[in-house]
C-alpha atoms as a PDB file:
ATOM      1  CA  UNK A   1     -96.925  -8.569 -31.643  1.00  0.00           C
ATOM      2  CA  UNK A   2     -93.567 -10.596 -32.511  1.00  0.00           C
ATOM      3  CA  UNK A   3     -93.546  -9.785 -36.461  1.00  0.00           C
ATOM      4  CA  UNK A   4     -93.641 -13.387 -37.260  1.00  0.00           C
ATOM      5  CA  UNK A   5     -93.691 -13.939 -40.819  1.00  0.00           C
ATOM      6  CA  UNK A   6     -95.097 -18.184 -41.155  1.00  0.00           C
ATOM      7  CA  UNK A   7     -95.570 -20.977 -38.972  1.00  0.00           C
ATOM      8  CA  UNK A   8     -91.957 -21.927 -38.585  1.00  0.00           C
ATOM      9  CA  UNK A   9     -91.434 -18.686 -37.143  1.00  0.00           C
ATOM     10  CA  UNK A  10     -94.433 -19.100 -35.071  1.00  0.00           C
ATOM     11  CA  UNK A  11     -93.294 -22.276 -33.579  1.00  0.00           C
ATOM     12  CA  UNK A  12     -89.450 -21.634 -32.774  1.00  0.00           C
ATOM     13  CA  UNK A  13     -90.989 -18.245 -30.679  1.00  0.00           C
ATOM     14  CA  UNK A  14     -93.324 -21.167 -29.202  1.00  0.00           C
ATOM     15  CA  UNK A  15     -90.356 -23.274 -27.757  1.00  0.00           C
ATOM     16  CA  UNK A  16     -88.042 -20.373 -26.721  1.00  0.00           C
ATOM     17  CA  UNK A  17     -90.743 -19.147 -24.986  1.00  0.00           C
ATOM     18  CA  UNK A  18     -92.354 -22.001 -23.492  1.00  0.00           C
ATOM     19  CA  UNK A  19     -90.151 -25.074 -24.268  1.00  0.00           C
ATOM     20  CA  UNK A  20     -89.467 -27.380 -21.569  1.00  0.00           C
ATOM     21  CA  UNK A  21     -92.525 -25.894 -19.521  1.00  0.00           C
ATOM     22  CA  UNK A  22     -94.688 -27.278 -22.375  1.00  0.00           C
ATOM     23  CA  UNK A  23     -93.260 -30.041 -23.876  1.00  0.00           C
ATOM     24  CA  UNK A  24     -93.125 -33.644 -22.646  1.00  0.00           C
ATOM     25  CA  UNK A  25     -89.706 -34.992 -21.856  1.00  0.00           C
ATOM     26  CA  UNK A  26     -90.599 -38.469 -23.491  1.00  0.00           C
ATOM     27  CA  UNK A  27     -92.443 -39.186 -26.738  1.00  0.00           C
ATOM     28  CA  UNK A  28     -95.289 -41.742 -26.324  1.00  0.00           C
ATOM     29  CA  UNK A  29     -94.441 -44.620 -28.875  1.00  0.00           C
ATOM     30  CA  UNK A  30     -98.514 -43.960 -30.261  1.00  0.00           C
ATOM     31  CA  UNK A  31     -97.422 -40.462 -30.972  1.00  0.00           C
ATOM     32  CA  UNK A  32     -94.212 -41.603 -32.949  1.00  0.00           C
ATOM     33  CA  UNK A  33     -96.289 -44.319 -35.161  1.00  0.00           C
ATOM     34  CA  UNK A  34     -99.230 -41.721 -35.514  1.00  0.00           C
ATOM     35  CA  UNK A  35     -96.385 -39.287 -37.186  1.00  0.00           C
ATOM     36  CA  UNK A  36     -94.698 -42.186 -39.137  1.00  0.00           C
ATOM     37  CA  UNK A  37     -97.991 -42.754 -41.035  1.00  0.00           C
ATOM     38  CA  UNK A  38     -98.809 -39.206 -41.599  1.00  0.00           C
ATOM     39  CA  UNK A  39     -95.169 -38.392 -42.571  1.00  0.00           C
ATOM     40  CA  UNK A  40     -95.882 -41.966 -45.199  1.00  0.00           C
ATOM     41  CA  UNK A  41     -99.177 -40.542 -46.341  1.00  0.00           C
ATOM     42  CA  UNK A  42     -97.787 -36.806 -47.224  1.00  0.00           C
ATOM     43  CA  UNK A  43     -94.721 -38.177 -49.297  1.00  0.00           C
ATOM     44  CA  UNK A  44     -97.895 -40.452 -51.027  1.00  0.00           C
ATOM     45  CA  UNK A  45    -100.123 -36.952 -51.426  1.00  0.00           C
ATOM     46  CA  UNK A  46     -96.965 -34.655 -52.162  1.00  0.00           C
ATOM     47  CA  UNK A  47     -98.574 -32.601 -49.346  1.00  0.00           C
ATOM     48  CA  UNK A  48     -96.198 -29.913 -48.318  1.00  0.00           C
ATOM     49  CA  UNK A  49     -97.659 -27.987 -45.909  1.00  0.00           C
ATOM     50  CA  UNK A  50     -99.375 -28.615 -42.118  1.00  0.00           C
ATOM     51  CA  UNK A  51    -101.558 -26.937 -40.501  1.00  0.00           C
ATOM     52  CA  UNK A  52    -101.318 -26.028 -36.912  1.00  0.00           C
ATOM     53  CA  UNK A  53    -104.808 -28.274 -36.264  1.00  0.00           C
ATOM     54  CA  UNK A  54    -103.007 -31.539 -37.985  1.00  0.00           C
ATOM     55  CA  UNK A  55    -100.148 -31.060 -35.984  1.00  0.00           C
ATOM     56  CA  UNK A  56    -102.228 -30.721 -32.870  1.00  0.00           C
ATOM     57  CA  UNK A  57    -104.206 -33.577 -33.874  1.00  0.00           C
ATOM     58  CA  UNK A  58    -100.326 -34.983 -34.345  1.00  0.00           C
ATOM     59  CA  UNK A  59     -98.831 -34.169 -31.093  1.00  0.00           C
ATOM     60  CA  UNK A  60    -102.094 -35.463 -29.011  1.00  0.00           C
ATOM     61  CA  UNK A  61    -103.442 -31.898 -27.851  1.00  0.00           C
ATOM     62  CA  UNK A  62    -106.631 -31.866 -29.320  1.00  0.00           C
END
């Protein structure tokens, strides 16, 4: 429907479309912790990719 060609794509269409409507004005400290650790343990695995679901699970949605 918008020819979007990977996630990043995906995501910037997600906040121009739905931004400030969606998203919470302040981050929750757990949320910023929860990220630190996840950001620690992908530099540890040399993961280089996220999937939507871990970023859910990231940003508290699921």
């Amino acid at each position: 429907k918008y020819s979007l060609h990977n996630k990043s794509e995906a995501l910037n269409k997600f906040i121009e479309m739905y931004g400030v409507d969606f998203l919470e004005r302040e981050v929750r400290e757990e949320v910023v912790n929860d990220m630190i650790k996840e950001i620690s343990k992908m530099k540890k695995n040399k993961k280089k990719e996220v999937s939507f679901s871990d970023l859910d699970k990231l940003c508290g949605i699921e």
